[in-house]
C-alpha atoms as a PDB file:
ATOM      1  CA  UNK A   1      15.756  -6.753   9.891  1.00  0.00           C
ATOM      2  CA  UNK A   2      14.307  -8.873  12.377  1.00  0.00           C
ATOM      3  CA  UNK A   3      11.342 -11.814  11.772  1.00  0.00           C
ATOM      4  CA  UNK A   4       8.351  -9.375  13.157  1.00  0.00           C
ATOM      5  CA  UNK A   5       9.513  -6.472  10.904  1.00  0.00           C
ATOM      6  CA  UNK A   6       9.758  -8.727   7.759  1.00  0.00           C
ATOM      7  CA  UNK A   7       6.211  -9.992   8.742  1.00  0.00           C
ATOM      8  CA  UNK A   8       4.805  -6.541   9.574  1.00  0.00           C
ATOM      9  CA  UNK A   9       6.058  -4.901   5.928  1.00  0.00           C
ATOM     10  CA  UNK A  10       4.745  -8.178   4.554  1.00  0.00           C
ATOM     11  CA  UNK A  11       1.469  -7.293   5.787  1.00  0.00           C
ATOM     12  CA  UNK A  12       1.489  -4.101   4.599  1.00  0.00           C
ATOM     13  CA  UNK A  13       2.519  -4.796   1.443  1.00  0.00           C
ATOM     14  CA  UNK A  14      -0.338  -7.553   1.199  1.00  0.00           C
ATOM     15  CA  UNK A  15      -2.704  -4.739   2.414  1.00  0.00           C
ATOM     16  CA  UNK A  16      -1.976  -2.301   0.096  1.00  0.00           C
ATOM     17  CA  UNK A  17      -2.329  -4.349  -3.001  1.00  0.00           C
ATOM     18  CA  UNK A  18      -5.343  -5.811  -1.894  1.00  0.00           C
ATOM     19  CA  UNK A  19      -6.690  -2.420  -1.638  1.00  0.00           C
ATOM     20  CA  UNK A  20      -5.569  -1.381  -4.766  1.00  0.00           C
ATOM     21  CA  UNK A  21      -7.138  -4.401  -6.967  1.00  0.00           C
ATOM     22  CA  UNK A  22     -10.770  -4.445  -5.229  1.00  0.00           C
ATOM     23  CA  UNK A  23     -10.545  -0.336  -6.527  1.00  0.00           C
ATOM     24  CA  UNK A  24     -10.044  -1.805  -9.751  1.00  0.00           C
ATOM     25  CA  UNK A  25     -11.858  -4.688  -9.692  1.00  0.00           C
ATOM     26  CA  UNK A  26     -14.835  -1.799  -9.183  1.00  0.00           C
ATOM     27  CA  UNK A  27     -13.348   0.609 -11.554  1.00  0.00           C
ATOM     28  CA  UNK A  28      -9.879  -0.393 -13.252  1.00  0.00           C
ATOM     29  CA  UNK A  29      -8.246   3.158 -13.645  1.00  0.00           C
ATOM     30  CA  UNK A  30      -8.831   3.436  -9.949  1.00  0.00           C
ATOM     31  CA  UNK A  31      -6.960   0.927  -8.652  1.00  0.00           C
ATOM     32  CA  UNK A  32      -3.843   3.286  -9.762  1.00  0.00           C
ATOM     33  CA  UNK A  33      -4.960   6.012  -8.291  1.00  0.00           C
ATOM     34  CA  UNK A  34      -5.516   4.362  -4.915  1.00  0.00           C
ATOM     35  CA  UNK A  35      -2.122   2.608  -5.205  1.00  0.00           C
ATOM     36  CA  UNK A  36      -0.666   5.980  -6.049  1.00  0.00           C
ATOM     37  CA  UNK A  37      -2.286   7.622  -3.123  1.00  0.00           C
ATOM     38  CA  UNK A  38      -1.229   5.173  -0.724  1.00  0.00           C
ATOM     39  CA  UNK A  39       2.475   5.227  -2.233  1.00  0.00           C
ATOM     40  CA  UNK A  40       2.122   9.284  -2.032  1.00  0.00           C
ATOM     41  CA  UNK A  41       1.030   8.624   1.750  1.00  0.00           C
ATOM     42  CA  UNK A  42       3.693   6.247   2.887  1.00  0.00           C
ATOM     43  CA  UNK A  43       6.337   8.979   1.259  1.00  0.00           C
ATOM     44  CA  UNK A  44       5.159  11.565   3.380  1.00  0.00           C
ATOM     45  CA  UNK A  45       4.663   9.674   6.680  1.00  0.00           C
ATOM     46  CA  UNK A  46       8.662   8.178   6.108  1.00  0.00           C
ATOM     47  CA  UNK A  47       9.781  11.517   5.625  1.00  0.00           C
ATOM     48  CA  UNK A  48       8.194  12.333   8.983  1.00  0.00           C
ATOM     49  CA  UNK A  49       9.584   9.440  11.165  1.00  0.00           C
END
């Protein structure tokens, strides 16, 4: 794993979590639904490619 990819899944990561606590910072049983969505999401789109 090279520098850029550890920095690009880092981002990602970041991304998705911040995501997931301003949904439940709104509304706290959302924020696992939106991290479950996006974890549903990335399953599908790895199994693709």
């Amino acid at each position: 794993m090279s520098l850029s990819d550890a920095v690009r899944d880092g981002a990602g990561f970041t991304g998705c979590a911040l995501v997931s606590y301003g949904a439940w910072a709104i509304y706290p049983p959302a924020g696992f639904i939106v991290a479950g969505l996006i974890l549903a999401a990335l399953s599908v789109f790895g199994a693709k490619g």
